[in-house]
PDB file of N, CA and C in Angstrom:
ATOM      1  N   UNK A   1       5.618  13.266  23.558  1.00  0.00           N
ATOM      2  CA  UNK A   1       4.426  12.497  23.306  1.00  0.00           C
ATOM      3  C   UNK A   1       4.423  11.265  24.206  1.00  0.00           C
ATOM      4  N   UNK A   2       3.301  10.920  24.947  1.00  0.00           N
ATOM      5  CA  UNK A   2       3.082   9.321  25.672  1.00  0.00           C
ATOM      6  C   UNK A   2       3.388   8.439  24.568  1.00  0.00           C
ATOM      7  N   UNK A   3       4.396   7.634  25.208  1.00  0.00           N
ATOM      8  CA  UNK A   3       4.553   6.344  24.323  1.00  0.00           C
ATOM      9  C   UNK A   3       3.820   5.424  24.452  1.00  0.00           C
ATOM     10  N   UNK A   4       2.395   5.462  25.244  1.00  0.00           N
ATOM     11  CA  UNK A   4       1.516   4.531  25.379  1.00  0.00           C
ATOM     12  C   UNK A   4      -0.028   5.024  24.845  1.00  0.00           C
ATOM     13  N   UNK A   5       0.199   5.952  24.308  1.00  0.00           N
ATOM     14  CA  UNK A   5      -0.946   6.341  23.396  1.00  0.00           C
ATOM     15  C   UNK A   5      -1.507   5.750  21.809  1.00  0.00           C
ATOM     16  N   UNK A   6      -2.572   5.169  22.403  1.00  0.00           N
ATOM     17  CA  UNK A   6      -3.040   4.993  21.110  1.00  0.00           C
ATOM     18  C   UNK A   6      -3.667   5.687  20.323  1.00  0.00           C
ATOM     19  N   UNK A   7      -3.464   5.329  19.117  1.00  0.00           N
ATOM     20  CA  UNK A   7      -2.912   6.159  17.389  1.00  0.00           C
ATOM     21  C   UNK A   7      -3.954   5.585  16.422  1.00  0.00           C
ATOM     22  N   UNK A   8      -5.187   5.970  15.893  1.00  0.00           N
ATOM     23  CA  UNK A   8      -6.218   5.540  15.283  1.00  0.00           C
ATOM     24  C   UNK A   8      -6.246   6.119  14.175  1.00  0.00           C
ATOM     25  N   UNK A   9      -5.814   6.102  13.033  1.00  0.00           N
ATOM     26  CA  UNK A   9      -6.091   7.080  11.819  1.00  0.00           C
ATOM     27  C   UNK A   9      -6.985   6.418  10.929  1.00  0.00           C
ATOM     28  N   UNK A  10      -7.794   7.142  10.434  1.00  0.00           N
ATOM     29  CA  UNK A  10      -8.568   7.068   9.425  1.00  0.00           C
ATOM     30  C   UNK A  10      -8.125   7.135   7.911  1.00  0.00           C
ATOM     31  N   UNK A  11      -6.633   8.322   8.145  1.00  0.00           N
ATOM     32  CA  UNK A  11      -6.282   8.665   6.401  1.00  0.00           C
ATOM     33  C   UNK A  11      -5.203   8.022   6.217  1.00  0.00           C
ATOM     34  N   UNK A  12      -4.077   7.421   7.431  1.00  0.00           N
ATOM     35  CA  UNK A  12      -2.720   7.324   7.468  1.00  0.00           C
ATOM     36  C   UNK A  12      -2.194   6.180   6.647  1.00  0.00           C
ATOM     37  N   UNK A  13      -1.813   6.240   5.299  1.00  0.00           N
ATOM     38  CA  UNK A  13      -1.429   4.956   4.518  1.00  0.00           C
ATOM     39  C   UNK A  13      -0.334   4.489   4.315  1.00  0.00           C
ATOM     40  N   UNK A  14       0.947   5.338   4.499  1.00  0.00           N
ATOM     41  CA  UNK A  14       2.494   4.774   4.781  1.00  0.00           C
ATOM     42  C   UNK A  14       2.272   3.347   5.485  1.00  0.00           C
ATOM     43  N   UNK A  15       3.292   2.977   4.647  1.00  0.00           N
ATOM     44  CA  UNK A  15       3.958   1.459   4.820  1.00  0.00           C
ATOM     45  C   UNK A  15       4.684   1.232   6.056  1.00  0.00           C
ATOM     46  N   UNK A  16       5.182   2.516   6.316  1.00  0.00           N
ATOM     47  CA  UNK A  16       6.618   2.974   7.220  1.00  0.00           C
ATOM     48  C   UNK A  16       5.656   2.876   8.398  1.00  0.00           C
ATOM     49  N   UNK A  17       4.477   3.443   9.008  1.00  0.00           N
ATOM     50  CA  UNK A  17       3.467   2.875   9.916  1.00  0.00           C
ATOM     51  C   UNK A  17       3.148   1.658  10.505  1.00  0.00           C
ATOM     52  N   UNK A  18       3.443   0.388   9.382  1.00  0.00           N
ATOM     53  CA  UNK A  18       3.119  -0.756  10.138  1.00  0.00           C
ATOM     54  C   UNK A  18       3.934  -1.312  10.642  1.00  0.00           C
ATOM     55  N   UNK A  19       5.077  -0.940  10.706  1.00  0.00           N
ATOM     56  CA  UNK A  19       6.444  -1.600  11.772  1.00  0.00           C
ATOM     57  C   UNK A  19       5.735  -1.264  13.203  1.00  0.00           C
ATOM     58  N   UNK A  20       5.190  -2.598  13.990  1.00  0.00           N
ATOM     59  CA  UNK A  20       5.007  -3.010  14.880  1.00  0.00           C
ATOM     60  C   UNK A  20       6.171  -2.257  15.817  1.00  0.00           C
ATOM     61  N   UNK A  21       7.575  -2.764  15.877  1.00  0.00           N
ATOM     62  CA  UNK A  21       8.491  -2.049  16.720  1.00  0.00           C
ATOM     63  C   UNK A  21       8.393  -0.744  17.178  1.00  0.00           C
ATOM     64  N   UNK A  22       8.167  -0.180  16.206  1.00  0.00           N
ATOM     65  CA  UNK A  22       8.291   1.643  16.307  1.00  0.00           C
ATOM     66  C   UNK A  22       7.178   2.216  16.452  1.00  0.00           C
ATOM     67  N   UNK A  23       6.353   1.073  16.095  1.00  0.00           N
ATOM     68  CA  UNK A  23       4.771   1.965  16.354  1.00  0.00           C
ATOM     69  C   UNK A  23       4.068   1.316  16.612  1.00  0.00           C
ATOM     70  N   UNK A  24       3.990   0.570  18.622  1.00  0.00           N
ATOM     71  CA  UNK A  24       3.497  -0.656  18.477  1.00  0.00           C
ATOM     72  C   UNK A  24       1.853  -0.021  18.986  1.00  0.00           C
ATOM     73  N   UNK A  25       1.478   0.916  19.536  1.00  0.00           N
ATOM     74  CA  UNK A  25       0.115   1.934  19.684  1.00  0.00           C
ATOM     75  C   UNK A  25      -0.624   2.270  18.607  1.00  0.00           C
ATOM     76  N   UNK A  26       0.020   2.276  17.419  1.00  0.00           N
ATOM     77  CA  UNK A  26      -0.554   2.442  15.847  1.00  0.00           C
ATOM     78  C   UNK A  26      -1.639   1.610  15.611  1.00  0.00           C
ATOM     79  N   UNK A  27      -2.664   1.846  14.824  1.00  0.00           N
ATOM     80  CA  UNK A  27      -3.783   1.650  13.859  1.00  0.00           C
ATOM     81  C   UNK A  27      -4.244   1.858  12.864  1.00  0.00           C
ATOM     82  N   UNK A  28      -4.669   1.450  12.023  1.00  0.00           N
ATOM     83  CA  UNK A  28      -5.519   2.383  10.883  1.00  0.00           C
ATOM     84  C   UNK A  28      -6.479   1.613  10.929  1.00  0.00           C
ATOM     85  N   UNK A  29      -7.504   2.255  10.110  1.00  0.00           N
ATOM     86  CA  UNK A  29      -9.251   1.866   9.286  1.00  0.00           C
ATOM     87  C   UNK A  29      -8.749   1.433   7.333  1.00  0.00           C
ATOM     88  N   UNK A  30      -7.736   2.155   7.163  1.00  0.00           N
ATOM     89  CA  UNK A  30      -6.965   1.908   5.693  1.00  0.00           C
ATOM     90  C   UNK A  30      -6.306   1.090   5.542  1.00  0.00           C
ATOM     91  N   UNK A  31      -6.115   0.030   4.562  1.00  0.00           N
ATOM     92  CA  UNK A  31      -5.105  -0.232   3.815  1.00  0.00           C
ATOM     93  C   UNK A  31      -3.944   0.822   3.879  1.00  0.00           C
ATOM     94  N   UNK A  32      -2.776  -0.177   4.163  1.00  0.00           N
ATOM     95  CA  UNK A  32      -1.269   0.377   3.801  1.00  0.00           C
ATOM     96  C   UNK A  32      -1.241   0.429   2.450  1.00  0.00           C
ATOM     97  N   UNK A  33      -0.454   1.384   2.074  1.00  0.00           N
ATOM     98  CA  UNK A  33       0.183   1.676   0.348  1.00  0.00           C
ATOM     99  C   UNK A  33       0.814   0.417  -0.175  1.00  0.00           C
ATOM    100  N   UNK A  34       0.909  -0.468  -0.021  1.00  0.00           N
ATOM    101  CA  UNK A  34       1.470  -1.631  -0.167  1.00  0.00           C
ATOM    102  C   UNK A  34       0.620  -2.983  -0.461  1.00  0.00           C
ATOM    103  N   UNK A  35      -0.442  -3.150   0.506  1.00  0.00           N
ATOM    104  CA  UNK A  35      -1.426  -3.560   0.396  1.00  0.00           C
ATOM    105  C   UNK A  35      -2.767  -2.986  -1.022  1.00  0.00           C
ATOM    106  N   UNK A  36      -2.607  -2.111  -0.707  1.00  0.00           N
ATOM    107  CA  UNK A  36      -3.212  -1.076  -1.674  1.00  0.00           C
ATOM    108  C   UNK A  36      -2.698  -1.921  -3.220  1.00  0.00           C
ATOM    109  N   UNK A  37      -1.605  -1.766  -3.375  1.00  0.00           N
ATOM    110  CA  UNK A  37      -1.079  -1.739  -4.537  1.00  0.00           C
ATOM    111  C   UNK A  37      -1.045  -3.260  -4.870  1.00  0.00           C
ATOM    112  N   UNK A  38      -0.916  -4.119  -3.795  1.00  0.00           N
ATOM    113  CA  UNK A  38      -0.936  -5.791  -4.511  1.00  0.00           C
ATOM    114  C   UNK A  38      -2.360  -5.993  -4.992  1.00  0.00           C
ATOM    115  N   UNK A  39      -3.193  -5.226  -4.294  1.00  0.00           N
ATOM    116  CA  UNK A  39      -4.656  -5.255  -4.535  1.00  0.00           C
ATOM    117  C   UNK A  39      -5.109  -5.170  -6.420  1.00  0.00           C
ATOM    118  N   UNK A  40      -4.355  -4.186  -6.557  1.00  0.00           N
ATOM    119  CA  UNK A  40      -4.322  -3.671  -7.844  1.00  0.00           C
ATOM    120  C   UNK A  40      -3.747  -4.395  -8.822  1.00  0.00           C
ATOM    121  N   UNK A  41      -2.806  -4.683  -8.243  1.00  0.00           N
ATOM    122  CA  UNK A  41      -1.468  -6.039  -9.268  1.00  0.00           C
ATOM    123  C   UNK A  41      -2.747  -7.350  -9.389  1.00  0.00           C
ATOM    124  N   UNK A  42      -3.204  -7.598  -8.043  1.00  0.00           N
ATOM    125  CA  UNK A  42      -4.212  -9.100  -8.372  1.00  0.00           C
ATOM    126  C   UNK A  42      -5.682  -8.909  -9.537  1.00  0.00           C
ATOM    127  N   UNK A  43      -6.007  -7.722  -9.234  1.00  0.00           N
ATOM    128  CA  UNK A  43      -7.278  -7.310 -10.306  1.00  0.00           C
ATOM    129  C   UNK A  43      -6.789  -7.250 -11.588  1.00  0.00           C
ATOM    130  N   UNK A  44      -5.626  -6.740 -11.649  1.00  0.00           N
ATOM    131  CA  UNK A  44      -4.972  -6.959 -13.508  1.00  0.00           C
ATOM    132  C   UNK A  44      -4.719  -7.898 -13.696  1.00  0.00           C
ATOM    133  N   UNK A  45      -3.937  -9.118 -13.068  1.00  0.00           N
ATOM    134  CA  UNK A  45      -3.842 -10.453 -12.960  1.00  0.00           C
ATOM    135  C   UNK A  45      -5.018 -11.446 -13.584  1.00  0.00           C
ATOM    136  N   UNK A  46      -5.817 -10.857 -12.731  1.00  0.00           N
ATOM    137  CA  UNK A  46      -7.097 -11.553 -13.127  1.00  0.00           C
ATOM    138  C   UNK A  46      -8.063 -11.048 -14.304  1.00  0.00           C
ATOM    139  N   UNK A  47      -8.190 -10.158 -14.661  1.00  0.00           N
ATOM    140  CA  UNK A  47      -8.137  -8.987 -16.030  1.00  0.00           C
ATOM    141  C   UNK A  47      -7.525  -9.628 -16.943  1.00  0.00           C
ATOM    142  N   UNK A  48      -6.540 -10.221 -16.795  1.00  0.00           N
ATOM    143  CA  UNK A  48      -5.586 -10.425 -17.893  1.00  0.00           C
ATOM    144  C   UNK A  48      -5.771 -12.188 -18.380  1.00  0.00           C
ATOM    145  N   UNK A  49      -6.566 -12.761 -17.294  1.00  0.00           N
ATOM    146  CA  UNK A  49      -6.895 -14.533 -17.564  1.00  0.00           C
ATOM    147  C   UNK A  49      -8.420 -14.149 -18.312  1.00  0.00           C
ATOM    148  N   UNK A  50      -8.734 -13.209 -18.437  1.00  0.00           N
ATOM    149  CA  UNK A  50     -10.369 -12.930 -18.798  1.00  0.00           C
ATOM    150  C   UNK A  50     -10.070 -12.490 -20.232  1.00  0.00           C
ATOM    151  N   UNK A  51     -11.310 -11.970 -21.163  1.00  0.00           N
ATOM    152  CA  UNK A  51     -10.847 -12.037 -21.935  1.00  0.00           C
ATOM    153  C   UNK A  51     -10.217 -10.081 -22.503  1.00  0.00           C
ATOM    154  N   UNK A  52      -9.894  -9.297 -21.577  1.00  0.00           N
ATOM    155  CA  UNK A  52      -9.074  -8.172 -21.684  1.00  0.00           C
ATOM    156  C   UNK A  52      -7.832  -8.801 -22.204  1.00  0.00           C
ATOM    157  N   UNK A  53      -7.386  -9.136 -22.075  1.00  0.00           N
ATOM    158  CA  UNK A  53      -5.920  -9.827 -22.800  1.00  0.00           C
ATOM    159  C   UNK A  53      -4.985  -8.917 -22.435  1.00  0.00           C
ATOM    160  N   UNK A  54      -4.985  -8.194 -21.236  1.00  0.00           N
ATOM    161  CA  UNK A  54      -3.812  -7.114 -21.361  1.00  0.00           C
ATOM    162  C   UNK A  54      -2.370  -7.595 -21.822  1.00  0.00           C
ATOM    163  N   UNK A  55      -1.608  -6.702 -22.687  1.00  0.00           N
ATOM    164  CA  UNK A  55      -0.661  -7.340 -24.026  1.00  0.00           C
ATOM    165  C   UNK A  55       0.724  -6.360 -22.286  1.00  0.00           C
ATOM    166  N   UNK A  56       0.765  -5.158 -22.062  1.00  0.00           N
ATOM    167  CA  UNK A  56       1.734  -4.504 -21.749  1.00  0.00           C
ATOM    168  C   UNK A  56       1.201  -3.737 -20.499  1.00  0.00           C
ATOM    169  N   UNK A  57       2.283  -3.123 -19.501  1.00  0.00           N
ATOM    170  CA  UNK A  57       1.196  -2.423 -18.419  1.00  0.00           C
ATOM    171  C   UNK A  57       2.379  -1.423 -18.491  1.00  0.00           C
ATOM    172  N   UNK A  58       2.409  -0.523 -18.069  1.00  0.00           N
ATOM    173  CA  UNK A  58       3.582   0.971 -17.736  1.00  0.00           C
ATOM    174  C   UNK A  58       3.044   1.508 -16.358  1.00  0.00           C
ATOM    175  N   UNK A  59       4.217   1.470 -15.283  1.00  0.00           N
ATOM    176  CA  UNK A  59       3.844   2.102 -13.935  1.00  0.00           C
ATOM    177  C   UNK A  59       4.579   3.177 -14.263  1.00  0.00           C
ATOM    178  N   UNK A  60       3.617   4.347 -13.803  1.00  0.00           N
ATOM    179  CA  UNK A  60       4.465   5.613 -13.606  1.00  0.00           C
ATOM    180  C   UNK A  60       4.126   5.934 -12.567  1.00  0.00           C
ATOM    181  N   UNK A  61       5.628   6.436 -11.429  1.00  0.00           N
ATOM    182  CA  UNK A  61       5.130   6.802 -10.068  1.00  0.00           C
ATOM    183  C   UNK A  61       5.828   7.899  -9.796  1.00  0.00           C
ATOM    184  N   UNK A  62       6.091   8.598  -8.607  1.00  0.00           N
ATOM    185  CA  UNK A  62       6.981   9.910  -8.467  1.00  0.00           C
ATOM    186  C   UNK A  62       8.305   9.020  -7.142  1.00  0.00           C
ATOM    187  N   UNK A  63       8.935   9.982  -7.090  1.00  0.00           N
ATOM    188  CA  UNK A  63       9.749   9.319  -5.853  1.00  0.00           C
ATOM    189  C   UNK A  63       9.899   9.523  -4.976  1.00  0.00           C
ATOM    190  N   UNK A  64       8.366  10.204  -4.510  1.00  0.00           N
ATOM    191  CA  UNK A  64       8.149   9.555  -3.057  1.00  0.00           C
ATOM    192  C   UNK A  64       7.804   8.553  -1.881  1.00  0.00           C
ATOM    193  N   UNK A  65       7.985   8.282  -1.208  1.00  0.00           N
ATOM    194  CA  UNK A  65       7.647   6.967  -0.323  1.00  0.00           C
ATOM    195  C   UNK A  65       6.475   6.423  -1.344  1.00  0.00           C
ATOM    196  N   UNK A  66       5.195   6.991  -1.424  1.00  0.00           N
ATOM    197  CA  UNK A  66       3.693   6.465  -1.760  1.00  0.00           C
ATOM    198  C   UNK A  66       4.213   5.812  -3.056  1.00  0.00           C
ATOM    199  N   UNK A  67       5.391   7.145  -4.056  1.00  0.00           N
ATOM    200  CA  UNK A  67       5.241   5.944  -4.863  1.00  0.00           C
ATOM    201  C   UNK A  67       6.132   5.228  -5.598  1.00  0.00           C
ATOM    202  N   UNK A  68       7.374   4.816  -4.316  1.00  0.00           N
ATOM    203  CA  UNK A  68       8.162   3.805  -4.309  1.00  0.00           C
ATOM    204  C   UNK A  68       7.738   3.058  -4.204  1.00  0.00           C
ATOM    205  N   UNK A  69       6.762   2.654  -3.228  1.00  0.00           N
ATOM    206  CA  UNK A  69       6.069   1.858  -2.279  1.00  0.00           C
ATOM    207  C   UNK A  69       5.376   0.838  -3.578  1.00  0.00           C
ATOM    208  N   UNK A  70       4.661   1.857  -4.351  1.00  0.00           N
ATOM    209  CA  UNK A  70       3.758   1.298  -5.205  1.00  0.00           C
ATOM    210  C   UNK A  70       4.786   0.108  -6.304  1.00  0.00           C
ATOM    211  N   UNK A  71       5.736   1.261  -7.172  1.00  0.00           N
ATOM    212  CA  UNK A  71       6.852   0.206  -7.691  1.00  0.00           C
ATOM    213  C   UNK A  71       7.381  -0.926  -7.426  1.00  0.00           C
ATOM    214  N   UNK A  72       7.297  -0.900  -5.511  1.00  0.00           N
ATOM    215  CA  UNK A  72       8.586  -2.014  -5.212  1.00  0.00           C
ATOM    216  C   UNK A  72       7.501  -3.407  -5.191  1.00  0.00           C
ATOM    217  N   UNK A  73       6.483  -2.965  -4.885  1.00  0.00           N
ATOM    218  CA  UNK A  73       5.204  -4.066  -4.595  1.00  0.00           C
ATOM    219  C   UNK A  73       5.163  -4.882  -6.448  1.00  0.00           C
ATOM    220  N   UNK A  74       5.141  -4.047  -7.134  1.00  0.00           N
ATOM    221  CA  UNK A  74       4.908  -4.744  -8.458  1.00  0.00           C
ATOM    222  C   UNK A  74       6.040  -5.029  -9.119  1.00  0.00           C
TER     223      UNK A  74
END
């Protein structure tokens, strides 16, 4: 593969993607899985100063990258 090719994805959401070093031709149009997921942590955050009162939250993820990714963020 040209190591000077640029890399535009539309679907590509790994975290492992935005290391600049290794993938300095890389792009996306998406949110990283990481980003994704603080997104989510700040809307319950704020959910939870309103009057939802969330009391408890339970993450269930599998153990793959997407959803380590998601765990390690929260």
């Amino acid at each position: 593969m040209n190591p000077f090719l640029v890399q535009i994805s539309y679907g590509s959401s790994s975290v492992t993607l935005s290391d600049r070093e290794q993938y300095p031709y890389f792009a996306r149009v998406n949110p990283s899985d990481d980003r994704k997921a603080k997104a989510i942590i700040m809307l319950l955050e704020k959910l939870n100063k309103g009057e939802s009162n969330i009391n408890s939250l339970i993450l269930l993820h599998s153990g793959s990258l997407y959803g380590r990714t998601a765990a390690d963020v929260s």
